[in-house]
Protein backbone atom coordinates (compact mmCIF):
# COMPACT_ATOMS: atom_id res chain seq x y z
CA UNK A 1 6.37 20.29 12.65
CA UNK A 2 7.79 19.43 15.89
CA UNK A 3 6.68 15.86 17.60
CA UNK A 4 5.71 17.75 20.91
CA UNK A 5 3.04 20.15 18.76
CA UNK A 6 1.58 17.27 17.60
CA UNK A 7 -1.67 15.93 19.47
CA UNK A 8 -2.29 11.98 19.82
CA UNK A 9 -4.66 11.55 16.99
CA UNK A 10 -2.14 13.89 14.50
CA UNK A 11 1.10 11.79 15.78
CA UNK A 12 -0.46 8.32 15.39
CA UNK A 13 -1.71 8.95 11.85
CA UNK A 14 1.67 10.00 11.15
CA UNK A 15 3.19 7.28 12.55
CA UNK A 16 0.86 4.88 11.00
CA UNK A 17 1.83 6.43 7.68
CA UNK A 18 5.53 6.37 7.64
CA UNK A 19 5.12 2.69 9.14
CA UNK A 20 3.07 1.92 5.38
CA UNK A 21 5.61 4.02 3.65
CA UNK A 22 8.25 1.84 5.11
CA UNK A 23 6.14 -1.11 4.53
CA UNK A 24 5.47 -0.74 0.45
CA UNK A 25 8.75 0.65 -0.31
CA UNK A 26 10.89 -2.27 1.05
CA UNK A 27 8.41 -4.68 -0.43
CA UNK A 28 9.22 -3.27 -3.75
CA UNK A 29 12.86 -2.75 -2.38
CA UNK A 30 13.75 -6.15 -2.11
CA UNK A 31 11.73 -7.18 -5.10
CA UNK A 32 13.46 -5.49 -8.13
CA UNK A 33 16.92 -7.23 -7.63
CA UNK A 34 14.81 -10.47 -8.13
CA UNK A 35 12.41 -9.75 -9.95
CA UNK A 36 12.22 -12.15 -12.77
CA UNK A 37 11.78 -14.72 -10.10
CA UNK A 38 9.06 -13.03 -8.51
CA UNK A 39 7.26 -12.76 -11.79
CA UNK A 40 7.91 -16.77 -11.98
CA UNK A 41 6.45 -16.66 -8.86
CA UNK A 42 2.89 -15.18 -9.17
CA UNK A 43 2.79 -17.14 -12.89
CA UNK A 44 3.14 -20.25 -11.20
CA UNK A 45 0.61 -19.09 -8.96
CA UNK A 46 -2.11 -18.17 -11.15
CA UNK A 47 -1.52 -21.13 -13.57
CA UNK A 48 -4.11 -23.31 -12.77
CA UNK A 49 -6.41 -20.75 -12.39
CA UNK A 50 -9.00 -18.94 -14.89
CA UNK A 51 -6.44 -15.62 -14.85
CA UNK A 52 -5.15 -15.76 -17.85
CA UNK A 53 -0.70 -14.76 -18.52
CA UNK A 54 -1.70 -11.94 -20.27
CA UNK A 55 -2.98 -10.31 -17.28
CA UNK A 56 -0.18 -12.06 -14.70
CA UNK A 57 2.42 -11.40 -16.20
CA UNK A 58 2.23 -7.25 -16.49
CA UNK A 59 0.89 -6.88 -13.16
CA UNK A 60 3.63 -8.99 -11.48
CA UNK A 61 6.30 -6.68 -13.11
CA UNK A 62 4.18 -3.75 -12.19
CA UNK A 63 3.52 -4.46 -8.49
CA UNK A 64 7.45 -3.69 -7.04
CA UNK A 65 7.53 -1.04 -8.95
CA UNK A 66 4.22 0.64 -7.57
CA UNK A 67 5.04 -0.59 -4.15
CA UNK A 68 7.77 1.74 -3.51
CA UNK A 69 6.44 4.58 -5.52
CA UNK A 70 3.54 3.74 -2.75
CA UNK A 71 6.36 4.02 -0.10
CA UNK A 72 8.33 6.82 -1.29
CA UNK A 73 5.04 9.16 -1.36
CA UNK A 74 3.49 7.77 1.72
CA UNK A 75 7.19 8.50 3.95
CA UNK A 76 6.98 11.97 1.92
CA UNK A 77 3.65 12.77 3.05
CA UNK A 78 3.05 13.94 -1.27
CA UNK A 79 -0.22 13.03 -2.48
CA UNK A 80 -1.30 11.12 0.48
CA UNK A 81 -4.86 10.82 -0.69
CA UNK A 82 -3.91 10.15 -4.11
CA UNK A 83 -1.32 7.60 -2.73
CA UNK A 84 -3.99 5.87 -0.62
CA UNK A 85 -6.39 5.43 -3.26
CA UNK A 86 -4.20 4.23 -5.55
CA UNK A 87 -3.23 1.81 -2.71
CA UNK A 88 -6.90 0.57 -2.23
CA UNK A 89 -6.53 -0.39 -6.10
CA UNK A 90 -3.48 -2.09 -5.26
CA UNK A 91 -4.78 -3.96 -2.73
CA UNK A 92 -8.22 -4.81 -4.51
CA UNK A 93 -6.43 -6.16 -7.38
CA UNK A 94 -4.04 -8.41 -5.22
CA UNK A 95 -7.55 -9.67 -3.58
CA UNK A 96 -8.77 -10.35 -6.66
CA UNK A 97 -5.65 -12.44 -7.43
CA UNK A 98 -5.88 -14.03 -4.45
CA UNK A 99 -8.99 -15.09 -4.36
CA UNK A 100 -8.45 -16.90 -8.07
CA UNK A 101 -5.74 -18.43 -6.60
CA UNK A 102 -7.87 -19.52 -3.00
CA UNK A 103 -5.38 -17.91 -1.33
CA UNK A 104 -7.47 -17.84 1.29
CA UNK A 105 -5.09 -16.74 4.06
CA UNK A 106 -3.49 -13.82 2.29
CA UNK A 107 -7.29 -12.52 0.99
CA UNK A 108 -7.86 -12.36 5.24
CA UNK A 109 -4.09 -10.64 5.49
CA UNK A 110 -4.56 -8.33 2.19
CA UNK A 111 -8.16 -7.20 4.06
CA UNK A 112 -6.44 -6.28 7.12
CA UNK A 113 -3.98 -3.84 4.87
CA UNK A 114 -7.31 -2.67 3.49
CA UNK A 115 -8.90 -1.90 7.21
CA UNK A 116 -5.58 0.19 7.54
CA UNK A 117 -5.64 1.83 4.50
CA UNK A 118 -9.35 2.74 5.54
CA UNK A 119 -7.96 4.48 9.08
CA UNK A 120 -5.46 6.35 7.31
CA UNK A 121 -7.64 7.81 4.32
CA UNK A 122 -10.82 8.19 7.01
CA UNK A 123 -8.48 10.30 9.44
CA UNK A 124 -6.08 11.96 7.30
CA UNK A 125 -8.80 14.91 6.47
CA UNK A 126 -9.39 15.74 10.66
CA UNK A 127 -5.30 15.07 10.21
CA UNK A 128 -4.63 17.66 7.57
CA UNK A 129 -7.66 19.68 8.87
CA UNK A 130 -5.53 20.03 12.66
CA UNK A 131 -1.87 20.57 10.45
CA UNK A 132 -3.51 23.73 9.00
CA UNK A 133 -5.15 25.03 12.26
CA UNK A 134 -1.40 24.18 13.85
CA UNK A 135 0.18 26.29 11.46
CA UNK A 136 -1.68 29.06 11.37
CA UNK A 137 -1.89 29.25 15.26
């Protein structure tokens, strides 16, 4: 695929999508080298409110870890629709969190990922739809 083949609508979903790819995988990135303390982190968040450890604790070890998978197949373009599905659960779960915690400010940021995340998954079928009828042009 060659950038000069590419209409408007087929370049800026791609470039939307490799800037979420970048996004997840260096959250997760520069997550694992610390992540103990990120764990700390989101259990001293959630503390004082009615989420119980039990639930904390795995997620917060399992969120880096998804994040760059998240990258790694976003930037690949590999099961985007999977990828961005599994991303809305991502992102519902960390609103749930937030919201527990009246984290008011990252619920309104976490929504605007979510708006995103809507773009990409309600354009990507015109998107693969216009690849195909590229291809076989």
């Amino acid at each position: 695929m060659i950038l000069p083949d590419l209409n408007n609508k087929t370049l800026a979903i791609h470039l939307l999508r490799i800037s979420f790819g970048i996004n997840y995988l260096f959250h997760g990135v520069v997550r694992i080298p610390n992540l103990d303390k990120f764990v700390t982190g989101m259990q001293n968040t959630f503390q004082d409110t009615l989420l119980p450890d039990f639930l904390v604790t795995p997620l917060a070890y399992a969120i880096p870890f998804a994040e760059i998978i998240i990258g790694l197949l976003l930037l690949l373009n590999k099961f985007t629709r999977e990828t961005l599905i599994a991303t809305f659960i991502l992102m519902n779960l960390l609103v749930i969190g937030s919201s527990f915690a009246q984290k008011w400010d990252l619920v309104g940021l976490q929504s605007t990922y979510i708006g995103f995340l809507f773009l990409l998954l309600y354009f990507m079928n015109d998107n693969q739809n216009l690849i195909k009828r590229n291809k076989t042009s």
